[in-house]
PDB file of N, CA and C in Angstrom:
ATOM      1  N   UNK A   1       0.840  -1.180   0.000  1.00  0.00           N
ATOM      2  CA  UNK A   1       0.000   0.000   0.000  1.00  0.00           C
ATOM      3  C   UNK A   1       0.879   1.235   0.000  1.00  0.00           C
ATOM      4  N   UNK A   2       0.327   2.596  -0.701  1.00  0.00           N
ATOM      5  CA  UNK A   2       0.922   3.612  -0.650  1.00  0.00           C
ATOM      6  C   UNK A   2       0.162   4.741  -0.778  1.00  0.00           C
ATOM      7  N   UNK A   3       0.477   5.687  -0.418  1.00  0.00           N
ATOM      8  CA  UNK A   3      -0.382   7.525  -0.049  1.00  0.00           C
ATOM      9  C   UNK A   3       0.663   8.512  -0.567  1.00  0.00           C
ATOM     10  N   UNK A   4       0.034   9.468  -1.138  1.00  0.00           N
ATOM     11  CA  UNK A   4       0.090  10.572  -1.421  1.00  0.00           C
ATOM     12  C   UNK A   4      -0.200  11.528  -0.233  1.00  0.00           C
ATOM     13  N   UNK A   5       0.897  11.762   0.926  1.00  0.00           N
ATOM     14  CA  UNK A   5       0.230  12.546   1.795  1.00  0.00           C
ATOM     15  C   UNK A   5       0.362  13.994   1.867  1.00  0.00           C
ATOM     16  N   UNK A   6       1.560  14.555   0.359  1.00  0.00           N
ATOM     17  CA  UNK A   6       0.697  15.879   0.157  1.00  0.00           C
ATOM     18  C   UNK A   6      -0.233  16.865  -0.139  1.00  0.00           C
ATOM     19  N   UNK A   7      -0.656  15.613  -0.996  1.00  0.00           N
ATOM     20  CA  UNK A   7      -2.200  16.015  -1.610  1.00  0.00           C
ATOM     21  C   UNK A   7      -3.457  15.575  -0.663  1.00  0.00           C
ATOM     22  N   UNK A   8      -4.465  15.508  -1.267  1.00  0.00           N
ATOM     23  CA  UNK A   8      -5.249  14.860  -0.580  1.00  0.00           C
ATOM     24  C   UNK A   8      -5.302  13.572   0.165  1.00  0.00           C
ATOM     25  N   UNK A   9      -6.185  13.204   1.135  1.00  0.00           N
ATOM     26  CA  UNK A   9      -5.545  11.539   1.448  1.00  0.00           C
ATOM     27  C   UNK A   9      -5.665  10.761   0.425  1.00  0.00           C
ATOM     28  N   UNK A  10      -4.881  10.385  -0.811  1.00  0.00           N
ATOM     29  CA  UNK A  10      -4.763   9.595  -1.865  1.00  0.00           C
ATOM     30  C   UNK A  10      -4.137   8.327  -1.362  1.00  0.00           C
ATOM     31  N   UNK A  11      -4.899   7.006  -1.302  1.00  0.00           N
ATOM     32  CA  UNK A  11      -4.402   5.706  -1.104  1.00  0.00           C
ATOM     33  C   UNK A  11      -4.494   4.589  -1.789  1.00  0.00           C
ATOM     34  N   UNK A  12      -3.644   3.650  -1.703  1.00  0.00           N
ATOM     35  CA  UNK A  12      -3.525   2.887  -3.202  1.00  0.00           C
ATOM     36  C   UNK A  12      -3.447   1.284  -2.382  1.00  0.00           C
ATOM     37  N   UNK A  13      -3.516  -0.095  -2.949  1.00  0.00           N
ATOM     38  CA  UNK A  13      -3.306  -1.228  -2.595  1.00  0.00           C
ATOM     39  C   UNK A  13      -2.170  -1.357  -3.966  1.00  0.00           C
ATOM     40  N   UNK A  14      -1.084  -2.298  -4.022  1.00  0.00           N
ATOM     41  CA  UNK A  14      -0.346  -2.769  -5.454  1.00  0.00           C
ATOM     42  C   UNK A  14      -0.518  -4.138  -5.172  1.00  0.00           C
ATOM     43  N   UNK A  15      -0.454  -4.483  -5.724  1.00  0.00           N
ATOM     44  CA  UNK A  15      -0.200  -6.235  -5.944  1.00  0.00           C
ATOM     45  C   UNK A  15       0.106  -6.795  -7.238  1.00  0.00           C
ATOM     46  N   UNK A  16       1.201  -7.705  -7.132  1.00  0.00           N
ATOM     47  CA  UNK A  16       2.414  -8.330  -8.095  1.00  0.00           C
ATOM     48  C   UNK A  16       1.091  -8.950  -9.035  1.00  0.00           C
ATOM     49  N   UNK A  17       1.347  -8.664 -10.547  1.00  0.00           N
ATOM     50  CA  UNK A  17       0.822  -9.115 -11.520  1.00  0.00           C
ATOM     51  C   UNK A  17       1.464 -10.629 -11.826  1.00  0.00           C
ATOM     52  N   UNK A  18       0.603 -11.869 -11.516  1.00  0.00           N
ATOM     53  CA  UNK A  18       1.448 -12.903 -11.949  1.00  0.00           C
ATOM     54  C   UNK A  18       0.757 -13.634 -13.300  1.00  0.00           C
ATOM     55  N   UNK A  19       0.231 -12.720 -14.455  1.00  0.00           N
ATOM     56  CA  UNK A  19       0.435 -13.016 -16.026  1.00  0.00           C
ATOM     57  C   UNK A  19       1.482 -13.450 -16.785  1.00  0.00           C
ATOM     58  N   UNK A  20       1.272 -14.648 -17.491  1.00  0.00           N
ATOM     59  CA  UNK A  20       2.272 -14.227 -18.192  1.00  0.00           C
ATOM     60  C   UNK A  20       2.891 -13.153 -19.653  1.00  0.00           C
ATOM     61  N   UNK A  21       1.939 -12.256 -19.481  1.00  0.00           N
ATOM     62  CA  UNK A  21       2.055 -11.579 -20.396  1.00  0.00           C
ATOM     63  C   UNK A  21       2.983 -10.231 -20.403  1.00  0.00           C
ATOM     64  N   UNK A  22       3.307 -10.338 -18.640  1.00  0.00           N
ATOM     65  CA  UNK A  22       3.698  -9.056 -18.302  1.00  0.00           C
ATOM     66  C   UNK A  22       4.774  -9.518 -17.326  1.00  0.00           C
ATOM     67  N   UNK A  23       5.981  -8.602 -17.160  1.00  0.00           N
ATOM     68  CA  UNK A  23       7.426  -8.702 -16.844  1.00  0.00           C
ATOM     69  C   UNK A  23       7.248  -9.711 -15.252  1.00  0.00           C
ATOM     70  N   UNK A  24       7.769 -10.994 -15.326  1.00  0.00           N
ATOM     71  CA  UNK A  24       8.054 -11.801 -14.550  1.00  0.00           C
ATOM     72  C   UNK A  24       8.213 -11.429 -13.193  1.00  0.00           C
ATOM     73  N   UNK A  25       7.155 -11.147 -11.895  1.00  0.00           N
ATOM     74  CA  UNK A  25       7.379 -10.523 -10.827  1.00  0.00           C
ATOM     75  C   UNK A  25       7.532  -9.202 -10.173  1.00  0.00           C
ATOM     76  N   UNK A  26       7.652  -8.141 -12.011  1.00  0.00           N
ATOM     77  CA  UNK A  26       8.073  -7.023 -11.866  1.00  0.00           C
ATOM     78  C   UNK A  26       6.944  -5.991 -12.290  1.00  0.00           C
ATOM     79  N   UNK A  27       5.740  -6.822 -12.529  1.00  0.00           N
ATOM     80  CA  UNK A  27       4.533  -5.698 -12.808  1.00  0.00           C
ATOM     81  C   UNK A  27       3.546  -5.307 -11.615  1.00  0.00           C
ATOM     82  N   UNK A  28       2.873  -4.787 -11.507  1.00  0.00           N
ATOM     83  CA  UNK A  28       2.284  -4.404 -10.260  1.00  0.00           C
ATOM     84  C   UNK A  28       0.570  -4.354 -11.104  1.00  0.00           C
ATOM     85  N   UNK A  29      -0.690  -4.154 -10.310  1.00  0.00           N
ATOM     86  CA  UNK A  29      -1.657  -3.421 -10.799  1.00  0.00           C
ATOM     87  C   UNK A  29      -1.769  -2.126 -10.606  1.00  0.00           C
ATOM     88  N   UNK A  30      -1.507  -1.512  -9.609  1.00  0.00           N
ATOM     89  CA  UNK A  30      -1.478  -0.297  -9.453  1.00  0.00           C
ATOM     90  C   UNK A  30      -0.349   0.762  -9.465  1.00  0.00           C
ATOM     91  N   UNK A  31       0.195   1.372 -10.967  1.00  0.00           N
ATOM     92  CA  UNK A  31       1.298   1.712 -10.453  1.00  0.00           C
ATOM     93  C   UNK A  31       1.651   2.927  -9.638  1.00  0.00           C
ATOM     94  N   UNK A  32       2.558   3.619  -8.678  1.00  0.00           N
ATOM     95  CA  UNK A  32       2.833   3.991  -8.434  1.00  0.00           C
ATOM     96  C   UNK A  32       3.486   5.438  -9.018  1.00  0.00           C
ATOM     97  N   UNK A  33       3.203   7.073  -9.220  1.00  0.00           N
ATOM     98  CA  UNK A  33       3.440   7.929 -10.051  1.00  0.00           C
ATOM     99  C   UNK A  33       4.231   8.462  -9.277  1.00  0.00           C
ATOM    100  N   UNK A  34       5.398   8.812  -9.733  1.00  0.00           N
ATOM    101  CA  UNK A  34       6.749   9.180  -9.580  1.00  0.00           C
ATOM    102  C   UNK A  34       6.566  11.085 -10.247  1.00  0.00           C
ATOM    103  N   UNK A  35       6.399  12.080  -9.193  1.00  0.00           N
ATOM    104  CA  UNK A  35       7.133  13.395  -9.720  1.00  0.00           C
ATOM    105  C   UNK A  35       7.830  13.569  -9.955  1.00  0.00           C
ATOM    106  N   UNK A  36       8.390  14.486 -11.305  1.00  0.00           N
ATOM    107  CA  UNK A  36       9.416  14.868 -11.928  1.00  0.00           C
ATOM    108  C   UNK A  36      10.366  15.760 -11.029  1.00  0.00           C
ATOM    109  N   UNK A  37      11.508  16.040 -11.697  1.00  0.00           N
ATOM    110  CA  UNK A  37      12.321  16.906 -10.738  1.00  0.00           C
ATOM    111  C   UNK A  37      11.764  17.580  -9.209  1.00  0.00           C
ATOM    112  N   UNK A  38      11.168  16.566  -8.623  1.00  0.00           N
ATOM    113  CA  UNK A  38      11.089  16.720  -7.040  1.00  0.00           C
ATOM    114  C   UNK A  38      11.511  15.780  -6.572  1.00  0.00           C
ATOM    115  N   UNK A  39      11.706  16.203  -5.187  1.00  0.00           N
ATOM    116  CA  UNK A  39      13.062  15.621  -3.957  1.00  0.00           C
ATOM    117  C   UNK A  39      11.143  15.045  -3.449  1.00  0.00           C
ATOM    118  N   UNK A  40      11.739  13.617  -3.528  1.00  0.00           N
ATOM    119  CA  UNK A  40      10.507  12.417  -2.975  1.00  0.00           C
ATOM    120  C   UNK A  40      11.052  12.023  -1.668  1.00  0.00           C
ATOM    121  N   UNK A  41      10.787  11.649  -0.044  1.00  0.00           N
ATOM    122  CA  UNK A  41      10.980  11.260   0.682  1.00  0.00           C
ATOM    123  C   UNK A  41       9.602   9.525   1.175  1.00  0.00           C
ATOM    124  N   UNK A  42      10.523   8.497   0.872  1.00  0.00           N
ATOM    125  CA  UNK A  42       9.592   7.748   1.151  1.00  0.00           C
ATOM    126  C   UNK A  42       9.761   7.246   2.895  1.00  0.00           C
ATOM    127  N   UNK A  43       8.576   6.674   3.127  1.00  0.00           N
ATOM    128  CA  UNK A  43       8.515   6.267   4.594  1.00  0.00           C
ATOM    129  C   UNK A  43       8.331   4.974   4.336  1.00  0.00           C
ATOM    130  N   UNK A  44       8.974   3.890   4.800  1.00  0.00           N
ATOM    131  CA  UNK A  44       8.655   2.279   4.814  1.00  0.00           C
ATOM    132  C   UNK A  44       8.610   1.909   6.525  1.00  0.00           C
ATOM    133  N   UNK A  45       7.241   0.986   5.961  1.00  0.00           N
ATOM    134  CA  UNK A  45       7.401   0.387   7.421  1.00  0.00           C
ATOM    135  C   UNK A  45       6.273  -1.092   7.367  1.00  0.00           C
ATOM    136  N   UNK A  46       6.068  -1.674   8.532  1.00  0.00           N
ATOM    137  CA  UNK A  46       5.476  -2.609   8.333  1.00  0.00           C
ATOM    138  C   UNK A  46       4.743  -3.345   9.680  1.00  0.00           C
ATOM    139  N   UNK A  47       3.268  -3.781   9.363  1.00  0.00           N
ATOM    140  CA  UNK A  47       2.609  -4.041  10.604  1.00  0.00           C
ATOM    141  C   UNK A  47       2.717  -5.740  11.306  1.00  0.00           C
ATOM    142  N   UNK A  48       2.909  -6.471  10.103  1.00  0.00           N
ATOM    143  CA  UNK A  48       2.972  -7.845  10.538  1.00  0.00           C
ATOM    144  C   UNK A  48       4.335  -8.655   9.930  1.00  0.00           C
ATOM    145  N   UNK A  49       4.904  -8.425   9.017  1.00  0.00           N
ATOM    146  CA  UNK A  49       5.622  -9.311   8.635  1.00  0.00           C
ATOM    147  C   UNK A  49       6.686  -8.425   7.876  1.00  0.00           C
ATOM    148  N   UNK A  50       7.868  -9.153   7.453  1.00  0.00           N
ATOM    149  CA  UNK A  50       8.801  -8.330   7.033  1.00  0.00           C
ATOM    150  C   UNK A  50       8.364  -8.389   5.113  1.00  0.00           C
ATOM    151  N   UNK A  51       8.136  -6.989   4.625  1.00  0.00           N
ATOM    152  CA  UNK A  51       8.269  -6.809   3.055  1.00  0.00           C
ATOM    153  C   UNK A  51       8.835  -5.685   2.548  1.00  0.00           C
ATOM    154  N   UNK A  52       8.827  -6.089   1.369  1.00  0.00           N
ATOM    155  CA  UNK A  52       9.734  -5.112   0.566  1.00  0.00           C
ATOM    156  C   UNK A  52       9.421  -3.799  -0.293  1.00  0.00           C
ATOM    157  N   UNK A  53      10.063  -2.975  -0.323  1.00  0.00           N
ATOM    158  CA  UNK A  53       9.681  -1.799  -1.363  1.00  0.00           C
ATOM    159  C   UNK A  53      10.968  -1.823  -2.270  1.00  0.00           C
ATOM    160  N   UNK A  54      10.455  -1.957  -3.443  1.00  0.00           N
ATOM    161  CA  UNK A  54      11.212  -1.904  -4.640  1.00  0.00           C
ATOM    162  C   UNK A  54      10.830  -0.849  -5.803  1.00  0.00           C
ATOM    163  N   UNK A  55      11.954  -0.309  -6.709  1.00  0.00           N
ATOM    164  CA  UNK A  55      12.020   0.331  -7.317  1.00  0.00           C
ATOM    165  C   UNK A  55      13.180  -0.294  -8.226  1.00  0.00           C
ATOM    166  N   UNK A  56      12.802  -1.089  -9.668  1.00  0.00           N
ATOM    167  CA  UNK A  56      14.076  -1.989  -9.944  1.00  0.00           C
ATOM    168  C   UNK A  56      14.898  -1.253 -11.250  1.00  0.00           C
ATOM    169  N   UNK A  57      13.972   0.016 -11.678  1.00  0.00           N
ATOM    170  CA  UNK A  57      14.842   0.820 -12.619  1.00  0.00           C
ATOM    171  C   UNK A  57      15.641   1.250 -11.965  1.00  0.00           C
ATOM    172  N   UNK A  58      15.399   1.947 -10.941  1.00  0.00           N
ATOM    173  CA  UNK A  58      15.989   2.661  -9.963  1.00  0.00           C
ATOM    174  C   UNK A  58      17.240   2.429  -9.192  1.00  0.00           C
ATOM    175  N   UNK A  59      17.277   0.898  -9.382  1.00  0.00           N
ATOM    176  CA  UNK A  59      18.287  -0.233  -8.310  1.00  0.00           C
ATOM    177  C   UNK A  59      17.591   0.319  -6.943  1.00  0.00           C
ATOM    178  N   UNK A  60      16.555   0.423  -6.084  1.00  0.00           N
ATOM    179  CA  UNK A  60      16.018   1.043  -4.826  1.00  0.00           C
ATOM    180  C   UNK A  60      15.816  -0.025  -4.324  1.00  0.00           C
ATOM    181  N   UNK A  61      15.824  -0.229  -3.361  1.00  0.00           N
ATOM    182  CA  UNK A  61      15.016  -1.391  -2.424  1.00  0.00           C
ATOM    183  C   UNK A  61      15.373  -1.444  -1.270  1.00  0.00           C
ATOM    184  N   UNK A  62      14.235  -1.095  -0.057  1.00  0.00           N
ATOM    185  CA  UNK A  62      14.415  -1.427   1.122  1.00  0.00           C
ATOM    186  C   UNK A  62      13.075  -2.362   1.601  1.00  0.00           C
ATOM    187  N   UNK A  63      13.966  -2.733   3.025  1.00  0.00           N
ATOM    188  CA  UNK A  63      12.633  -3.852   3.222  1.00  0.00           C
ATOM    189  C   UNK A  63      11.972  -3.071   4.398  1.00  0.00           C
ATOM    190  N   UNK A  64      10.649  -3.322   4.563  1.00  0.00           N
ATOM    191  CA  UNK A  64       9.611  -2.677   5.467  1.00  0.00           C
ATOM    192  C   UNK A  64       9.629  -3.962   6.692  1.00  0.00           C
ATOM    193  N   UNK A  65      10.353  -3.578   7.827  1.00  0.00           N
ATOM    194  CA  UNK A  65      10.398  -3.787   8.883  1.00  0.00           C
ATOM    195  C   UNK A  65       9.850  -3.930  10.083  1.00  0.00           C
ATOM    196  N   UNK A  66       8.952  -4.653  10.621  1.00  0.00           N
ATOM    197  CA  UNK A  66       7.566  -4.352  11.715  1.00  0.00           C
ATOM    198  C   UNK A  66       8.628  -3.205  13.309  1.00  0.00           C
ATOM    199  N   UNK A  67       7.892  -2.178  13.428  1.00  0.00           N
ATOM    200  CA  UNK A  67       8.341  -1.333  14.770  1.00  0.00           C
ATOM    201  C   UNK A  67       9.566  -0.653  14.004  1.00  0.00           C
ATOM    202  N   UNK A  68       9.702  -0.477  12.857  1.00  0.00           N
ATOM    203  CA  UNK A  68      10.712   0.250  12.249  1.00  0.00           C
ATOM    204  C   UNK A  68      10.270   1.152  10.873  1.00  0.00           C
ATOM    205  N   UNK A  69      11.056   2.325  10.697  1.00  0.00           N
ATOM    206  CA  UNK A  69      10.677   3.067  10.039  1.00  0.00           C
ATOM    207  C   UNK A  69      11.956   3.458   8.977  1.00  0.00           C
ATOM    208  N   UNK A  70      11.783   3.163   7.463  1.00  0.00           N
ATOM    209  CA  UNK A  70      13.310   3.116   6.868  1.00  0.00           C
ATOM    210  C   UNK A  70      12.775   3.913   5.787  1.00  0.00           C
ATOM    211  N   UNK A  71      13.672   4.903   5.574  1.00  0.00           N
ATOM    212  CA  UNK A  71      13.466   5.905   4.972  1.00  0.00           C
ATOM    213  C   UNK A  71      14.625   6.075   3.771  1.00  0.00           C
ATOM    214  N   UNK A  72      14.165   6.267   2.214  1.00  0.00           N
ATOM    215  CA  UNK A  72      14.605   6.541   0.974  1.00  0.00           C
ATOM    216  C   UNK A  72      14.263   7.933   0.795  1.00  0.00           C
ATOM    217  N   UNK A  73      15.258   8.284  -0.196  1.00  0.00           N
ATOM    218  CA  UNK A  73      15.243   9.907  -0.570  1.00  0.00           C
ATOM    219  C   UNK A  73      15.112   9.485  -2.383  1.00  0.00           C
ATOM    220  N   UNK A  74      14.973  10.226  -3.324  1.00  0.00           N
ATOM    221  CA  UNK A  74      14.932  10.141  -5.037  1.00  0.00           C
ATOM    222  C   UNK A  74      14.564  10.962  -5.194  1.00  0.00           C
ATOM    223  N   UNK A  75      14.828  11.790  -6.708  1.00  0.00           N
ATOM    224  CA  UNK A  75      14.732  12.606  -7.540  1.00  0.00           C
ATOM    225  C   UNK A  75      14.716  11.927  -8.578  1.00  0.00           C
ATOM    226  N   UNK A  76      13.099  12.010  -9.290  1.00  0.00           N
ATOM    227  CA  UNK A  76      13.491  11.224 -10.308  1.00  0.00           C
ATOM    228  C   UNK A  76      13.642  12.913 -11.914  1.00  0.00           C
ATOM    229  N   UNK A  77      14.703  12.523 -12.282  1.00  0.00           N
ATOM    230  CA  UNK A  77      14.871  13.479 -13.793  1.00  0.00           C
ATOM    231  C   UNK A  77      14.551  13.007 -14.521  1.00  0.00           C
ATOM    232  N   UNK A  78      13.711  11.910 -15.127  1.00  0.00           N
ATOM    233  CA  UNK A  78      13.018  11.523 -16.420  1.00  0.00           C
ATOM    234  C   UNK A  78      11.996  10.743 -16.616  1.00  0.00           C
ATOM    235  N   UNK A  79      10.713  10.968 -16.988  1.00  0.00           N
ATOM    236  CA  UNK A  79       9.466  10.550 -16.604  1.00  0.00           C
ATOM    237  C   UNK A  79       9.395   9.204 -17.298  1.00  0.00           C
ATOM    238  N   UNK A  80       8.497   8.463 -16.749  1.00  0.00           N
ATOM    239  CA  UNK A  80       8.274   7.201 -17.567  1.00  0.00           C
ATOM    240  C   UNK A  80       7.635   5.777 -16.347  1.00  0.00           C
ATOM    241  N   UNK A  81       7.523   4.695 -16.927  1.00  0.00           N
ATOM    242  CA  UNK A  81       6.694   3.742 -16.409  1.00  0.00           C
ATOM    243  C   UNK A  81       7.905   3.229 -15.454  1.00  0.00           C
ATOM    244  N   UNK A  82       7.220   3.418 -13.722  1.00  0.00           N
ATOM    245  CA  UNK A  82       8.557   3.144 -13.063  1.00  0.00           C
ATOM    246  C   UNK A  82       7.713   1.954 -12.049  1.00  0.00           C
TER     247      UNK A  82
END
């Protein structure tokens, strides 16, 4: 799950597309929109079990940690399907 918490409360569910029509593990249904030349601060964290946040153009990935809070910084400079 993910929010937009500068805007309005904007909230999302993703979940791994397992078609085979679409990139092996690496598609989502809901994607995630990335602003252009802005400084993004993400918040990861986690209520029951240990998972991951990935970003694989990016090389990004941290894992969401239960009672922990792990924090990524990005700028992304070029728009596109991330």
């Amino acid at each position: 799950s993910y929010e937009y918490s500068d805007f309005e409360k904007i909230q999302f569910d993703s979940f791994l597309i397992k078609e085979k029509e679409n990139f092996r593990l690496l598609d989502v249904d809901n994607r995630m929109i990335l602003p252009k030349k802005i400084f993004c601060r993400y918040l990861i964290s986690s209520t029951d079990v240990i998972h991951s946040f990935t970003i694989p153009t990016f090389g990004i990935k941290a894992d969401a940690i239960p009672g922990r809070i792990n924090q990524l910084n990005l700028i992304s400079y070029r728009s596109g399907l991330y």
